[in-house]
N, C-alpha and C. Protein backbone atom coordinates (compact mmCIF):
# COMPACT_ATOMS: atom_id res chain seq x y z
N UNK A 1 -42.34 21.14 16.99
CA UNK A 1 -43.43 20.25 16.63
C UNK A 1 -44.04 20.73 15.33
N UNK A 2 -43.88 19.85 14.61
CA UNK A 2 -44.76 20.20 13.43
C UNK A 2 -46.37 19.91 13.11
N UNK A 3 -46.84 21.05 13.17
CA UNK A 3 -48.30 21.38 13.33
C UNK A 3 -49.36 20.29 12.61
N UNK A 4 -48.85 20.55 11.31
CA UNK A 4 -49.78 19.26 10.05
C UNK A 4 -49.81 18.05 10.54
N UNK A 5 -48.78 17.23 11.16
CA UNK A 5 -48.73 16.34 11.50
C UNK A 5 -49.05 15.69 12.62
N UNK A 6 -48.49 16.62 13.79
CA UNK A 6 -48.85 16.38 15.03
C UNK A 6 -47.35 15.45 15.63
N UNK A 7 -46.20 15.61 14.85
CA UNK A 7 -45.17 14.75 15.12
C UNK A 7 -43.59 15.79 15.53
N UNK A 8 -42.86 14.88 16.25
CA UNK A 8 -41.43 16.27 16.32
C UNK A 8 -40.95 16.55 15.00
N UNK A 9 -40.20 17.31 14.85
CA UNK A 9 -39.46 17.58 13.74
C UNK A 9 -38.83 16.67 13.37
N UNK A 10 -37.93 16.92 12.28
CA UNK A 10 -37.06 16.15 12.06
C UNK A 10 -35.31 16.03 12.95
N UNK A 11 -35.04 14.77 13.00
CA UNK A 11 -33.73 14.85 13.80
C UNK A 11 -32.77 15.06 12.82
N UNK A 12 -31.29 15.55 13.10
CA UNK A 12 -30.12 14.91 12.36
C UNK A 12 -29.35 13.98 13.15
N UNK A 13 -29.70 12.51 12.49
CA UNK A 13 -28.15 11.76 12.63
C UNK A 13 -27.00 11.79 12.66
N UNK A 14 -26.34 12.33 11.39
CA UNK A 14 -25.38 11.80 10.94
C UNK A 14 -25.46 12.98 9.54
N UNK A 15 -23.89 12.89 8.92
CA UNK A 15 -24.03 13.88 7.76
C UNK A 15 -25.13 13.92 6.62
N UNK A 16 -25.96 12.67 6.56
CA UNK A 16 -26.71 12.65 5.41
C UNK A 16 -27.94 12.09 5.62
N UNK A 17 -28.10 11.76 7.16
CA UNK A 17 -29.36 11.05 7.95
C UNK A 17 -30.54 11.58 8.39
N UNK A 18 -31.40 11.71 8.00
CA UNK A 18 -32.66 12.41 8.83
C UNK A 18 -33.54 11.62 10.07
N UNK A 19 -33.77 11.72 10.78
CA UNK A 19 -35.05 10.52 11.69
C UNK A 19 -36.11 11.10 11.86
N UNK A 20 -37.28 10.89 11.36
CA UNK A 20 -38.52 10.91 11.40
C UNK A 20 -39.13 10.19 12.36
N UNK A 21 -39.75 10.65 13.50
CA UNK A 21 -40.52 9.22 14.16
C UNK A 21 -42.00 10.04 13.93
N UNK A 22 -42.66 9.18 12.88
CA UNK A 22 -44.20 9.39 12.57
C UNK A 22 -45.19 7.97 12.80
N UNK A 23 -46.10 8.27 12.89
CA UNK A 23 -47.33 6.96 12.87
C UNK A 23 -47.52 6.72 11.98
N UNK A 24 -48.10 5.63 11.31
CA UNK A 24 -48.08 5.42 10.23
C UNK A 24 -48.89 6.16 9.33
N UNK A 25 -50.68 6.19 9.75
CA UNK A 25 -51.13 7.57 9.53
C UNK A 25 -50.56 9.16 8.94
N UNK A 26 -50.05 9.14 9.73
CA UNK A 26 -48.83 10.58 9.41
C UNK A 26 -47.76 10.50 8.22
N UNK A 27 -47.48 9.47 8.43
CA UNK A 27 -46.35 8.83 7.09
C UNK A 27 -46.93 9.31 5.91
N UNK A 28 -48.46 8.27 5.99
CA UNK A 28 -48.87 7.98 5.13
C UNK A 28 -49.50 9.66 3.74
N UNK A 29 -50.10 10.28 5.04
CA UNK A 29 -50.22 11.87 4.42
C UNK A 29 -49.20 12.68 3.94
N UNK A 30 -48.36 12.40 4.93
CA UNK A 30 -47.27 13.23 4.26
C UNK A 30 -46.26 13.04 3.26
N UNK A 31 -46.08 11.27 2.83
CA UNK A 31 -45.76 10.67 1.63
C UNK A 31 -46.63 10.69 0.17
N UNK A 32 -47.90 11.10 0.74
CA UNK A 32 -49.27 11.42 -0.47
C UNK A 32 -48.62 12.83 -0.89
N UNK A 33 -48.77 14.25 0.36
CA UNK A 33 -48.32 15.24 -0.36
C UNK A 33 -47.08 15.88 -0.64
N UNK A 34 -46.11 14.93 -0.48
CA UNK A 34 -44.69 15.04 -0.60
C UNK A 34 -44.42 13.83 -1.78
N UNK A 35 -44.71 14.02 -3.49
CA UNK A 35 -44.08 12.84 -4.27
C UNK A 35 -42.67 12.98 -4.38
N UNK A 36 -42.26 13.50 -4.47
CA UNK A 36 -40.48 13.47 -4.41
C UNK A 36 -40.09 12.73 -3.49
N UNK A 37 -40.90 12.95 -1.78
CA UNK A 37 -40.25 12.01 -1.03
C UNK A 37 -40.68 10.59 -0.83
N UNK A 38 -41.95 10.22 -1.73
CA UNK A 38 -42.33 9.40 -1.70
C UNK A 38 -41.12 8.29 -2.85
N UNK A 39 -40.64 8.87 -3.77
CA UNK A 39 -40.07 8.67 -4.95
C UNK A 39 -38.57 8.56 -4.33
N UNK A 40 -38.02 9.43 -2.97
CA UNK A 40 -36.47 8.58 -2.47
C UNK A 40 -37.01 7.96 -1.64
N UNK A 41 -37.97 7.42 -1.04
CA UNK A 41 -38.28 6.66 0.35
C UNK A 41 -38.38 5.13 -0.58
N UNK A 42 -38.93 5.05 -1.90
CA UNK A 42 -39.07 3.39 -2.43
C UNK A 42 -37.99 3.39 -2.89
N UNK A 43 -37.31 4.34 -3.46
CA UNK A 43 -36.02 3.90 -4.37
C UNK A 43 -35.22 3.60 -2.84
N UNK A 44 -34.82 4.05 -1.95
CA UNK A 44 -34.25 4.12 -0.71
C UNK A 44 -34.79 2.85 -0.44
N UNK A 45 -35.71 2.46 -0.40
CA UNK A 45 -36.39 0.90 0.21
C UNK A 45 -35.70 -0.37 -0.65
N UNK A 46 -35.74 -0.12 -1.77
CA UNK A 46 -35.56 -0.94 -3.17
C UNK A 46 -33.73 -0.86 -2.83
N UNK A 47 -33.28 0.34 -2.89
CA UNK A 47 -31.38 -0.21 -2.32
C UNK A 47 -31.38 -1.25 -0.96
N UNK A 48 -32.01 -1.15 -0.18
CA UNK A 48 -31.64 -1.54 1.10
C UNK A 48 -32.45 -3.08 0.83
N UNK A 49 -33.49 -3.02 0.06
CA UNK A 49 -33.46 -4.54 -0.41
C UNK A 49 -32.91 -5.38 -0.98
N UNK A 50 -32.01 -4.77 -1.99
CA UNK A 50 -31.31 -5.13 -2.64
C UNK A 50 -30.22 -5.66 -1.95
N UNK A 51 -29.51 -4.36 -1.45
CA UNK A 51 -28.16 -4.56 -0.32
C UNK A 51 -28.76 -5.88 0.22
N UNK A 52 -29.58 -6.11 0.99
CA UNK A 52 -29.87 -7.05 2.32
C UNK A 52 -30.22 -8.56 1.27
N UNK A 53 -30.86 -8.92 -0.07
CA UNK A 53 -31.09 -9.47 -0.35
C UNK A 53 -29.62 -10.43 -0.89
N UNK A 54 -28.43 -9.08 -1.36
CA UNK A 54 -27.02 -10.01 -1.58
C UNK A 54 -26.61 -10.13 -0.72
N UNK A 55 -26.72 -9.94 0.60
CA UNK A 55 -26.06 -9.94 1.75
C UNK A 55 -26.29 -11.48 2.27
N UNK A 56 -27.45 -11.77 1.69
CA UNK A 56 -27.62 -13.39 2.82
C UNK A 56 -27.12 -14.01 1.29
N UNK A 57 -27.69 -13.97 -0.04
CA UNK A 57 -27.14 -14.64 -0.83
C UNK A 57 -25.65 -14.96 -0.63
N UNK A 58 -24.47 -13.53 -0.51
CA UNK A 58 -23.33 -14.17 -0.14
C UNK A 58 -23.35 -14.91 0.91
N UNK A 59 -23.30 -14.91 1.78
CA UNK A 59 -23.64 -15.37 3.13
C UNK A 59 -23.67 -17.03 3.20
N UNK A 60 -24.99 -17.19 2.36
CA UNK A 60 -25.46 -18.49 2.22
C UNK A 60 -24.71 -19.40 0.92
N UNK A 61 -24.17 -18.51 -0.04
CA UNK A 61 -23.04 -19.81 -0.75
C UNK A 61 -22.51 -19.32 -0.99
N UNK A 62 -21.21 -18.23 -0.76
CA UNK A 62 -19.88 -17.96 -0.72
C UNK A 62 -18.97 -18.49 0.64
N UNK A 63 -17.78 -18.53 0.57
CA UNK A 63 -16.83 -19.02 1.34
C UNK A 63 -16.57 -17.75 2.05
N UNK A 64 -15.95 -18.18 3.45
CA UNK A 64 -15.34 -17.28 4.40
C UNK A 64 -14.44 -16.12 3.51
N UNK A 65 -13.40 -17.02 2.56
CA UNK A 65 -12.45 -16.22 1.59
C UNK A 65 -12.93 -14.86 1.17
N UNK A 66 -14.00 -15.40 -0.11
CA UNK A 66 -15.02 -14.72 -0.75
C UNK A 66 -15.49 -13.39 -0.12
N UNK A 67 -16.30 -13.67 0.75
CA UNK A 67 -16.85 -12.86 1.58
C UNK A 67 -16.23 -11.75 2.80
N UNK A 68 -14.95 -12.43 2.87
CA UNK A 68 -13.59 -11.17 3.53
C UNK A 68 -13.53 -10.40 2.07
N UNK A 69 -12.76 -10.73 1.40
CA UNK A 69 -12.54 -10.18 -0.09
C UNK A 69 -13.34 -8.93 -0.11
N UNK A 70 -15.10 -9.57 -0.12
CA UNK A 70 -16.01 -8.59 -0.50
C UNK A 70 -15.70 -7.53 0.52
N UNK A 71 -15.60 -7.93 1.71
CA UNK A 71 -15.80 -6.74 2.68
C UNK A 71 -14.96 -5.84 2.78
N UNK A 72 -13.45 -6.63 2.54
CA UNK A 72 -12.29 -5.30 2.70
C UNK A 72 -12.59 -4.54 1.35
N UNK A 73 -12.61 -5.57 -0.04
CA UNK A 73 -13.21 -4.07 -0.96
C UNK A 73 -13.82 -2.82 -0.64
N UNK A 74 -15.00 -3.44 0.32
CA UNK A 74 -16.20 -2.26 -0.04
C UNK A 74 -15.83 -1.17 0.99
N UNK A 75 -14.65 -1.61 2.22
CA UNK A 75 -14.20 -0.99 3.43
C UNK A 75 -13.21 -0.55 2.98
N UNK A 76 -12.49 -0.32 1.87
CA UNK A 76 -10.98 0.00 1.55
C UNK A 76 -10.86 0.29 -0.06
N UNK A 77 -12.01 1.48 -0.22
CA UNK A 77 -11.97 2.20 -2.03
C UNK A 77 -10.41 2.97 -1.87
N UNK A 78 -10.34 3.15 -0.81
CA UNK A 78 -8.67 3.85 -1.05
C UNK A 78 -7.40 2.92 -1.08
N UNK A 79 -7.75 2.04 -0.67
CA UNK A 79 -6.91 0.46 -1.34
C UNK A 79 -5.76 0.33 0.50
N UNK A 80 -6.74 0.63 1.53
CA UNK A 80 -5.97 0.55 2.59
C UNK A 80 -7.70 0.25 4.06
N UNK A 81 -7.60 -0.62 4.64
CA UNK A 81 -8.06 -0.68 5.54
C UNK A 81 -7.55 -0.75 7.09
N UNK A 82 -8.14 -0.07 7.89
CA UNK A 82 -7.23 0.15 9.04
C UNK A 82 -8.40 0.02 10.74
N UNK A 83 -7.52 -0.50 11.39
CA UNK A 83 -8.34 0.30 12.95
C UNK A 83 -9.66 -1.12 13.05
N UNK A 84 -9.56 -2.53 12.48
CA UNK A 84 -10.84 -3.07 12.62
C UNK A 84 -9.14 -4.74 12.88
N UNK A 85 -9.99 -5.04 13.83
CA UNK A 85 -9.41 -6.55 14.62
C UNK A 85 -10.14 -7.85 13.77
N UNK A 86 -9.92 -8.74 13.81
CA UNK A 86 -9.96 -9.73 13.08
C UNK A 86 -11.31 -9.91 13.82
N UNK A 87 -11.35 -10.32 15.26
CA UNK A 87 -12.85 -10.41 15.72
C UNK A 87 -14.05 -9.30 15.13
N UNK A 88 -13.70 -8.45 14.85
CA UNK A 88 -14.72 -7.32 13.83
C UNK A 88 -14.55 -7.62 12.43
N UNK A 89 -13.89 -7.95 11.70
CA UNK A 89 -13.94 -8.70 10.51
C UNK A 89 -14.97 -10.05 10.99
N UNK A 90 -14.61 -10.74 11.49
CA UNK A 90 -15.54 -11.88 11.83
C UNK A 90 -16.88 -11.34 11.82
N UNK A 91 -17.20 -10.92 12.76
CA UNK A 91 -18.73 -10.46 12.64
C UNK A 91 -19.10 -10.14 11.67
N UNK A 92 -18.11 -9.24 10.31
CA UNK A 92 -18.77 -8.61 9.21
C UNK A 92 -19.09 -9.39 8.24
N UNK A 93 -18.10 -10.73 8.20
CA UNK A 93 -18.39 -11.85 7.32
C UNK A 93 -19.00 -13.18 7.80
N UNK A 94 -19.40 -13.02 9.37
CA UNK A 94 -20.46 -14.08 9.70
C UNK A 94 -19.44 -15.29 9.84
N UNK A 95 -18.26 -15.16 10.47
CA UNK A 95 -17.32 -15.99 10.29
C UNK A 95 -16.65 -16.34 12.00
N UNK A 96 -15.53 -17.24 12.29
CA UNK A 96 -14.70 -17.09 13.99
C UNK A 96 -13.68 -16.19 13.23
N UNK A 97 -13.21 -15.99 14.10
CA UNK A 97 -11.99 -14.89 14.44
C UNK A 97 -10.69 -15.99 13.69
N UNK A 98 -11.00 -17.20 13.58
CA UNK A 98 -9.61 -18.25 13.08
C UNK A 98 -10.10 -18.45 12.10
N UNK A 99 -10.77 -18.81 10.84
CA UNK A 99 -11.56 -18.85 9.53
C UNK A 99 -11.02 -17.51 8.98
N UNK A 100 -11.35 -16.25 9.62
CA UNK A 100 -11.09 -14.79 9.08
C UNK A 100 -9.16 -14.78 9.08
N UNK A 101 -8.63 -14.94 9.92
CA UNK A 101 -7.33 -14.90 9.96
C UNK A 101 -6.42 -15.99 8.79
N UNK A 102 -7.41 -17.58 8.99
CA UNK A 102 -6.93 -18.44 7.47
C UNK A 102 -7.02 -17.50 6.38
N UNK A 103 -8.18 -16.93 6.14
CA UNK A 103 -8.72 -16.70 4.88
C UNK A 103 -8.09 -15.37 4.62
N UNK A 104 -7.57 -14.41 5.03
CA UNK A 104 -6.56 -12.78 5.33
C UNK A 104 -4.98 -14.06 4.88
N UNK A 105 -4.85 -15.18 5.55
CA UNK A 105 -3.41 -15.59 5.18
C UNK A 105 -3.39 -15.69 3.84
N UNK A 106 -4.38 -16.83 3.24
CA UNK A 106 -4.61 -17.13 1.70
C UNK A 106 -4.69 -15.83 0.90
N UNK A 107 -5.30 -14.70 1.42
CA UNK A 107 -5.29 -14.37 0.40
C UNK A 107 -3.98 -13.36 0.36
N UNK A 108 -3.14 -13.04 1.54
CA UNK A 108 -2.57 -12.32 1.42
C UNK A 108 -1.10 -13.35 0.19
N UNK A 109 -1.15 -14.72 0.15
CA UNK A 109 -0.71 -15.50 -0.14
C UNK A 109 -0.51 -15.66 -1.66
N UNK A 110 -2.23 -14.94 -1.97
CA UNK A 110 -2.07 -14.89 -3.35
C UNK A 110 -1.67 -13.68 -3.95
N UNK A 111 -1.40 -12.91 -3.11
CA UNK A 111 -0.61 -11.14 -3.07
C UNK A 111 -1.93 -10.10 -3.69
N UNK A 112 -3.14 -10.16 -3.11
CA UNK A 112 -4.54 -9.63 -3.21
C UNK A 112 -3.66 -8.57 -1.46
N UNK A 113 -3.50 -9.16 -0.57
CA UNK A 113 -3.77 -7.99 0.97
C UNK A 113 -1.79 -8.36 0.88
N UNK A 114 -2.17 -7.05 1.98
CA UNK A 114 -0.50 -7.14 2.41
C UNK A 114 -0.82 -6.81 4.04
N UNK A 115 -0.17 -6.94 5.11
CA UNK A 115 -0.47 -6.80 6.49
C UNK A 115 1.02 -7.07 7.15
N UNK A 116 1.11 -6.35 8.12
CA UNK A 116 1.79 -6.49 9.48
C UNK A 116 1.22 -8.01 10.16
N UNK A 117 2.32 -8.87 10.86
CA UNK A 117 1.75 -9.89 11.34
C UNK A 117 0.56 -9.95 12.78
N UNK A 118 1.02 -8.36 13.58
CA UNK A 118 0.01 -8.00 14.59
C UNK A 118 -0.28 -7.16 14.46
N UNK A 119 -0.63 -6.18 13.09
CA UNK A 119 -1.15 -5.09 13.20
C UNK A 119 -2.95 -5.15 12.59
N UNK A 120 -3.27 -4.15 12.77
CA UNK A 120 -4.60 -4.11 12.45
C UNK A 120 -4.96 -2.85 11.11
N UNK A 121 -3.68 -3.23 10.42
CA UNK A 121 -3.77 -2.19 9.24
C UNK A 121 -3.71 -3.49 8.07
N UNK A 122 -4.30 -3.55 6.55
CA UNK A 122 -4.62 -4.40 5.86
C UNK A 122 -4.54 -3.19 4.43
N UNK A 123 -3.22 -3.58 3.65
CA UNK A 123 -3.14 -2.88 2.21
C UNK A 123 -3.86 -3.78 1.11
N UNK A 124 -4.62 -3.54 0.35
CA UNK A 124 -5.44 -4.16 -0.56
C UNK A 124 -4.46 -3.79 -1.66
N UNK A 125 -3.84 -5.00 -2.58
CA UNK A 125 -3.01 -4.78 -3.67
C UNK A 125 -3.77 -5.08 -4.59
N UNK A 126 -4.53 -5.13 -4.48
CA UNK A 126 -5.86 -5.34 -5.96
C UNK A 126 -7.23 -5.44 -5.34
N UNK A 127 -7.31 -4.31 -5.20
CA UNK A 127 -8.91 -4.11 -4.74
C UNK A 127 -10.11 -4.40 -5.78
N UNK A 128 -9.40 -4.49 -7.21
CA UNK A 128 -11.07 -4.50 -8.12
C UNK A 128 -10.59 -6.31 -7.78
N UNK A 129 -9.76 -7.01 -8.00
CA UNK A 129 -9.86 -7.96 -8.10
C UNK A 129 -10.45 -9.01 -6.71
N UNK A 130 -10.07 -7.94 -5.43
CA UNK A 130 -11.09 -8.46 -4.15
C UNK A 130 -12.38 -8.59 -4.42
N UNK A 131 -13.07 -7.63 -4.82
CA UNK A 131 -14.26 -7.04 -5.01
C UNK A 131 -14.84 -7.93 -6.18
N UNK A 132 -14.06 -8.45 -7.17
CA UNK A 132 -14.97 -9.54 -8.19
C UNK A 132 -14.53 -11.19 -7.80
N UNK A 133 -13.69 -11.65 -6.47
CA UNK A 133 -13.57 -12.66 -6.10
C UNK A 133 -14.49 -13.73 -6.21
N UNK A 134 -14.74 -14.77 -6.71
CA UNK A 134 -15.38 -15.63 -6.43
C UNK A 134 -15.17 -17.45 -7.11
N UNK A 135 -14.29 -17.09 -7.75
CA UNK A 135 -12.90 -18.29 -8.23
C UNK A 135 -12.56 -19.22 -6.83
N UNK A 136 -12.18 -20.42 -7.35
CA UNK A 136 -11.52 -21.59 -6.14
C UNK A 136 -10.30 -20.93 -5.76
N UNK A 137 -9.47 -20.99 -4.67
CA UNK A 137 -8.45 -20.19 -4.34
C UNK A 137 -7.12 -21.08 -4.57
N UNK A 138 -5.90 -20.82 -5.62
CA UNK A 138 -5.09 -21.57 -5.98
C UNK A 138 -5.00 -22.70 -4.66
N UNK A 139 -4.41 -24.00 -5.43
CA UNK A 139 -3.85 -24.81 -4.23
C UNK A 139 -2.69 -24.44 -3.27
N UNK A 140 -1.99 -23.53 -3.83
CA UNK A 140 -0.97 -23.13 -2.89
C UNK A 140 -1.36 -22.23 -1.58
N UNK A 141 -2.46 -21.62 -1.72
CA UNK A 141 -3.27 -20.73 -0.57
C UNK A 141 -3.97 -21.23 0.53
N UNK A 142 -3.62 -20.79 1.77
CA UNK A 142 -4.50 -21.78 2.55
C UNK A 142 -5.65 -21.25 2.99
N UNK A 143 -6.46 -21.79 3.20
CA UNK A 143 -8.25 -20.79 3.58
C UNK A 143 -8.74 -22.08 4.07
C-alpha cells in the first residue's frame, strides 16, 4: 500500500502495462506531483484518441475489403499472419464471417494475400500496399 495515497501499488499486466486503481482525488495529486507522468498519461490519452477516432472513421466509410487490408497490415509487419479464423477477422473489421472470406478472395485475387484454402495462415505479398488500400478493387476481384 502506498502510504501518500492511500491506494495499492502498482500492478503488472503485461510486458509494458502498469494498473493503477486510484480515485480520482488521488490521480489527481499524484499527476500534479508527478509532470512526466502527467506528460505520458495525455500524450497516452491523445494516441488512444486518435487510434479510436480512425477506427470508427474507417468503420463508417471504408469497405469490408479496405478495412481487412488495414487489419492484416497492422497484424502482419512480418508480412505473415497466422492462428486467427475468419470469424475473428470478422469481429476485427466489424464484418460476417462471408463478407471477410469474399473480401480475403478479392484480394488474394489481386495477389496482395496468399492462403491455404482451409488454413488459418494468411502471407501478405505486399503489406505496404495493404496498409495504404483504399482504391475501387479491379473488376476482375470479387468483394
Amino acid at each position: 500500500m502506498d502510504e501518500t495515497l492511500g491506494v495499492p501499488e502498482l500492478q503488472v499486466v503485461g510486458e509494458q502495462t502498469l494498473l493503477y486503481a486510484l480515485p480520482w482525488p488521488a490521480l489527481r495529486r499524484w499527476l500534479v506531483a508527478q509532470p512526466a507522468a502527467l506528460d505520458a498519461v495525455l500524450a497516452q490519452s491523445v494516441r488512444l484518441r486518435a487510434r479510436a477516432q480512425q477506427r470508427l472513421l474507417e468503420l463508417a466509410t471504408c469497405s469490408v475489403r479496405v478495412r481487412l487490408a488495414h487489419v492484416l497490415a497492422r497484424l502482419g509487419p512480418a508480412g505473415l499472419v497466422s492462428g486467427l479464423s475468419r470469424d475473428v477477422l470478422a469481429l476485427m473489421v466489424g464484418a460476417s464471417r462471408e463478407h471477410v472470406t469474399r473480401a480475403l478472395d478479392g484480394l488474394r485475387a489481386e495477389g496482395l494475400v496468399a492462403y491455404p484454402a482451409h488454413g488459418r495462415e494468411i502471407v501478405l505479398c505486399d503489406r505496404e500496399r495493404l496498409a495504404r488500400l483504399e482504391e475501387i478493387p479491379p473488376q476482375s476481384a470479387k468483394v
